[in-house]
Protein backbone atom coordinates (compact mmCIF):
# COMPACT_ATOMS: atom_id res chain seq x y z
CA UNK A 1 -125.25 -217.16 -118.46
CA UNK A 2 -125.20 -216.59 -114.83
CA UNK A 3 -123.98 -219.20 -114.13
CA UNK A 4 -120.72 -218.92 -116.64
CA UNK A 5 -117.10 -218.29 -116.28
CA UNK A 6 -117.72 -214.93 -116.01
CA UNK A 7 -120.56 -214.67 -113.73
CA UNK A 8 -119.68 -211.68 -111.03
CA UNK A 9 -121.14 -210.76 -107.78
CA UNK A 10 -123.68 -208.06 -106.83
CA UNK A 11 -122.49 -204.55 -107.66
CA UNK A 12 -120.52 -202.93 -104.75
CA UNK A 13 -122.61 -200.26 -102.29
CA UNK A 14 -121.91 -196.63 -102.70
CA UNK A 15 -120.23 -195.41 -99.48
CA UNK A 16 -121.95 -193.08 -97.08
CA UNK A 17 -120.28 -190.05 -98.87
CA UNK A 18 -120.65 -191.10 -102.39
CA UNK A 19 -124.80 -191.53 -101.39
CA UNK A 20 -124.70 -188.44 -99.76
CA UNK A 21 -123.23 -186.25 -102.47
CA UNK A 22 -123.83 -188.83 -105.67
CA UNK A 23 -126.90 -190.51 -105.00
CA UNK A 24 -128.44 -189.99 -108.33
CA UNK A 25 -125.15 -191.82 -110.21
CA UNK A 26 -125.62 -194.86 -108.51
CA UNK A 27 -129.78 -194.90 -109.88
CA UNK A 28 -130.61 -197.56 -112.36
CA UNK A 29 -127.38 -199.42 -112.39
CA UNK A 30 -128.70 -202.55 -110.86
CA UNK A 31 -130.88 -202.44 -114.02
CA UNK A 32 -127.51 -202.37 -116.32
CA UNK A 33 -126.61 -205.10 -114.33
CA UNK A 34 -129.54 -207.14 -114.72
CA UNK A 35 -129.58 -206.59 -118.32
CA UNK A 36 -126.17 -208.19 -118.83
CA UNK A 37 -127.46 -211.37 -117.92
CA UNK A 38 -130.08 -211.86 -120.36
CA UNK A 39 -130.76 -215.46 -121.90
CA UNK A 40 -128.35 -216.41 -124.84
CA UNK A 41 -129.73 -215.15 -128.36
CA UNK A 42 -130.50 -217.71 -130.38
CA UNK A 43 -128.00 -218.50 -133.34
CA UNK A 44 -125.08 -216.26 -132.28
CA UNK A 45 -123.39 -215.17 -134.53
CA UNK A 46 -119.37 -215.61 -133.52
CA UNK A 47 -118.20 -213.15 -135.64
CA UNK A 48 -120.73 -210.60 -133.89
CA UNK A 49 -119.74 -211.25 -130.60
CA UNK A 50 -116.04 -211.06 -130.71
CA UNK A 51 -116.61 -207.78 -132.15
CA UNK A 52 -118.99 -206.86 -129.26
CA UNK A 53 -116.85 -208.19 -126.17
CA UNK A 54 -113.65 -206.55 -128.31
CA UNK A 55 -116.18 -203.08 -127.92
CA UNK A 56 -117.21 -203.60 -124.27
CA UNK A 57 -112.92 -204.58 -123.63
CA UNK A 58 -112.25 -201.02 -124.78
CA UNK A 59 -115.00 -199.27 -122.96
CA UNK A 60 -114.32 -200.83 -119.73
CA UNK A 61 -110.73 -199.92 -120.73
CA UNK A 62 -111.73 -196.22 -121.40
CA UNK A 63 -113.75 -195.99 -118.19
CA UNK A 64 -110.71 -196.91 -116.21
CA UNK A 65 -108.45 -195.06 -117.78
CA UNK A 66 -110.95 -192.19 -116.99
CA UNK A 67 -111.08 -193.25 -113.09
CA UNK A 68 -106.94 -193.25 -113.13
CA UNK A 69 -107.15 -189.82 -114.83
CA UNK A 70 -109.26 -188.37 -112.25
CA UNK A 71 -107.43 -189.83 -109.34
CA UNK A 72 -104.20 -188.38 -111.21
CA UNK A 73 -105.98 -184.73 -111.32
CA UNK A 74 -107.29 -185.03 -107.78
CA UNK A 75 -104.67 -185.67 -106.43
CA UNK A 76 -102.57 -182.66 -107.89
CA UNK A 77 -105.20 -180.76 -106.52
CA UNK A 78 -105.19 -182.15 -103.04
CA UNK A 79 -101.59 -181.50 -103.17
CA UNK A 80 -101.90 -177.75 -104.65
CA UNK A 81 -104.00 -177.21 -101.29
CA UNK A 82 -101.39 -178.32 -99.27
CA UNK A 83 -99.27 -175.97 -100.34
CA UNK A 84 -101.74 -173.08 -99.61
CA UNK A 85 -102.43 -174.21 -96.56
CA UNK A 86 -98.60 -173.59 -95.65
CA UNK A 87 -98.87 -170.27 -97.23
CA UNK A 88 -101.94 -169.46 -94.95
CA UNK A 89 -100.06 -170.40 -91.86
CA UNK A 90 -97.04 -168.45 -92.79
CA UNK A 91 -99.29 -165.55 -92.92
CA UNK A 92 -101.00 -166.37 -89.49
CA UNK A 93 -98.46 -165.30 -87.93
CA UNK A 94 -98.05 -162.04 -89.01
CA UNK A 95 -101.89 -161.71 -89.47
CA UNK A 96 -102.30 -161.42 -85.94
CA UNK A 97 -99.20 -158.81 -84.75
CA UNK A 98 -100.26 -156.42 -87.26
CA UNK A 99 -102.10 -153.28 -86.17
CA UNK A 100 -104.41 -153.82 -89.00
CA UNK A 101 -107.21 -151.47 -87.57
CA UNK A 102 -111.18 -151.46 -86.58
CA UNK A 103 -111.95 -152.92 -90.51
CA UNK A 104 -108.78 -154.45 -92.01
CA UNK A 105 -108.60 -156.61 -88.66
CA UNK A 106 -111.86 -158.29 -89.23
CA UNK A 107 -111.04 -158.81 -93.34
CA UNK A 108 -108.01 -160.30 -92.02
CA UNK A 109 -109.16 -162.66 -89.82
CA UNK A 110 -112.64 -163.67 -91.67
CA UNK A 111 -110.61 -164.45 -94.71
CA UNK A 112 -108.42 -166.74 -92.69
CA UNK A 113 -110.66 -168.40 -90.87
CA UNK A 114 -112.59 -169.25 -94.65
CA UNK A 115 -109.41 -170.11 -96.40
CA UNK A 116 -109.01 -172.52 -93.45
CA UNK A 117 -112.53 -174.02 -93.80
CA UNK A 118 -112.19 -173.72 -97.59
CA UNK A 119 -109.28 -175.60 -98.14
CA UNK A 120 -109.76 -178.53 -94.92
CA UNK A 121 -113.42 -179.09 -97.38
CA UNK A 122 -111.26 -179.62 -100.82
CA UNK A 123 -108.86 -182.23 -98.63
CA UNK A 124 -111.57 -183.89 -97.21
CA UNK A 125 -113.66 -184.22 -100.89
CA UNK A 126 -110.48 -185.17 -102.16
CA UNK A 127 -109.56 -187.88 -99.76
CA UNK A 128 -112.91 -189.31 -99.29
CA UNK A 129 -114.71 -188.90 -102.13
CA UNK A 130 -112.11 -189.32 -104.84
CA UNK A 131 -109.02 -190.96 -103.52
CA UNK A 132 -109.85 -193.46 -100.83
CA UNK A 133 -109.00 -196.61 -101.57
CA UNK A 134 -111.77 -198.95 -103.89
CA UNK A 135 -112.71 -202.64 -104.77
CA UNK A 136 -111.18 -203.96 -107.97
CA UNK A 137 -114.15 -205.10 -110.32
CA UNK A 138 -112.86 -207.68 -112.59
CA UNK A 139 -112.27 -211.90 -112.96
CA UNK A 140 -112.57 -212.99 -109.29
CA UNK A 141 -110.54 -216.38 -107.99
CA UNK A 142 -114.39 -217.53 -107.90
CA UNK A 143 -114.94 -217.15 -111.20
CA UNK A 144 -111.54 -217.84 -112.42
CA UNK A 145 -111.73 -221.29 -110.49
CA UNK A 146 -114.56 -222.36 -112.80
CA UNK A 147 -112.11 -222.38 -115.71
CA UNK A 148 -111.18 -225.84 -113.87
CA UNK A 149 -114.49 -227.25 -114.63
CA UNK A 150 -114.93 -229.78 -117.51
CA UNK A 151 -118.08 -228.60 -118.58
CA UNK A 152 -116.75 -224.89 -118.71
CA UNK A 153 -114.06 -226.38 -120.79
CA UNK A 154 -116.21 -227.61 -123.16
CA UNK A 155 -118.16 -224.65 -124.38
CA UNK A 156 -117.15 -223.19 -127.89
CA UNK A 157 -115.79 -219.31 -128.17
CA UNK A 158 -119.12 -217.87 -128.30
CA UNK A 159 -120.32 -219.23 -125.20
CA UNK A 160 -117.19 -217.79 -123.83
CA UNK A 161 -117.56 -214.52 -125.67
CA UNK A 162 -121.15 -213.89 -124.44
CA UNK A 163 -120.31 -214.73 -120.82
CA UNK A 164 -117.09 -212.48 -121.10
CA UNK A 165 -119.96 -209.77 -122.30
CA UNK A 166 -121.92 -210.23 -118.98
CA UNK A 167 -119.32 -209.68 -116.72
CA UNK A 168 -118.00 -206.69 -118.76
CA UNK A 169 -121.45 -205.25 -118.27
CA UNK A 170 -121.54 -205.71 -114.95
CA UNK A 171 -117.85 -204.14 -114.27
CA UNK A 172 -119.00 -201.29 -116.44
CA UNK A 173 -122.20 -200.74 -114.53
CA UNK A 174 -119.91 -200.61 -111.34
CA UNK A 175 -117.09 -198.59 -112.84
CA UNK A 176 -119.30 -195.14 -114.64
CA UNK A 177 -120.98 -194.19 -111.62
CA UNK A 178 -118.27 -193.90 -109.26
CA UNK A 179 -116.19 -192.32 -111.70
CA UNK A 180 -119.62 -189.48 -112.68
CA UNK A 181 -119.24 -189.37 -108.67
CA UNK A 182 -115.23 -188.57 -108.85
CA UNK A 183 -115.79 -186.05 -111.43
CA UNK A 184 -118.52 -184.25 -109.57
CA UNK A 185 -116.18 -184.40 -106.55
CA UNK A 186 -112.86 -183.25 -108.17
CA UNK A 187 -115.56 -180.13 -109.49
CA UNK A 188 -116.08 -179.47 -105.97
CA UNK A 189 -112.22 -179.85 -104.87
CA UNK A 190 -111.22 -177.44 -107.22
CA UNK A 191 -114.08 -175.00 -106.53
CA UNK A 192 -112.95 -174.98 -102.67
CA UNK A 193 -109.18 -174.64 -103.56
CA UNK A 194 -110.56 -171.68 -105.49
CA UNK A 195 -112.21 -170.16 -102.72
CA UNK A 196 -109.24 -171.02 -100.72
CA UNK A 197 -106.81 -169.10 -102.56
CA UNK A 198 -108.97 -165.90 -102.68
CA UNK A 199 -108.65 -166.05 -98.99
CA UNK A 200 -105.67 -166.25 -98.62
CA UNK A 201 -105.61 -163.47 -101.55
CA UNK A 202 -107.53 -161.61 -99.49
CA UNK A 203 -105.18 -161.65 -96.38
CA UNK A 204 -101.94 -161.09 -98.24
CA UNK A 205 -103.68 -157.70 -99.59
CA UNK A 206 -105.17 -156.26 -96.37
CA UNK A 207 -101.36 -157.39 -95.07
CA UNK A 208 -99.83 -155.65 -97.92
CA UNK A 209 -102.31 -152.33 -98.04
CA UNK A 210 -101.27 -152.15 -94.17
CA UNK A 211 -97.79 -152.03 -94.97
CA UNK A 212 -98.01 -149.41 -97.30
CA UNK A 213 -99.93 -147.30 -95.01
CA UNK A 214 -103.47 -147.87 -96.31
């Protein structure tokens, strides 16, 4: 089987800020991995494993889908925190000609300076954990130049199928943990942008109690 149509390289590496913040979703994978190229089962049935490459099709499918989803979401977000970042700076100005007084003063400026560091985190989880750019796993021109090869031509569908099923494996086992990695991330993005906007919450009230004479 490994050395089928479908036979894939090694998983991809984690990057340095999906090991430092996902570690554990990358353990055990390269076992998944292994296990998708097991010997061939003898007497295969072909009914059996078109039904089992059409399940593995729809939950590497699904797991995509999933990735795209979370992109979709994180990206809202990061944008959402651009937008509050504007509002911060809008009130840095008149944060710091107000007479705000011995206490509101130090509110003031403490909740701008962690809105600031609040919302510069959820950018930078959202850019580098979630939305920078990542290998396609699928059919490489490798694997897709065997197709060429008379002996590869001469298998029957359920050599086919069960090769198809290795390399399904294997793009699933690369696929789930970045996306359990994205999801903890976009957690994290939204729990700064949270944080964010009470700061800057926090600043537009001691702003607006000052006005009022409070």
């Amino acid at each position: 089987m490994a050395d089928g149509p479908a036979a894939t390289p090694l998983l991809d590496p984690p990057t340095f800020f999906q090991k430092l913040f996902c570690g554990d979703c990358f353990k055990n994978r390269e076992s998944v991995a292994a296990g998708s190229v097991e010997p061939e089962a003898q007497d295969p049935n072909p009914e059996g494993v078109a039904a089992l490459v059409k399940i593995a099709e729809d939950t590497v499918e699904d797991e995509r889908a999933r990735g795209r989803a979370l992109d979709t979401k994180t990206a809202g977000l990061a944008g959402f925190t651009g937008v509050i970042l504007s509002i911060n700076g809008a009130l840095a100005g008149t944060l710091f000609h107000q007479k705000l007084g011995p206490v509101g003063r130090p509110i003031a400026e403490g909740c701008f300076i962690g809105a600031v560091v609040s919302l510069l985190l959820a950018v930078g989880f959202a850019v580098l954990g979630v939305l920078m750019p990542q290998k396609y796993r699928g059919m490489g021109r490798e694997q897709l130049a065997l197709f060429n090869r008379s002996d590869v031509q001469a298998q029957n569908a359920t050599w086919v199928g069960q090769s198809m099923l290795g390399a399904l494996a294997l793009i699933l086992a690369q696929d789930r943990p970045v996306n359990d990695c994205k999801a903890r991330l976009t957690k994290w993005v939204a729990r700064f942008l949270a944080l964010g906007f009470v700061f800057v919450a926090g600043q537009a009230l001691t702003l607006g109690l000052r006005q009022i004479g409070l």
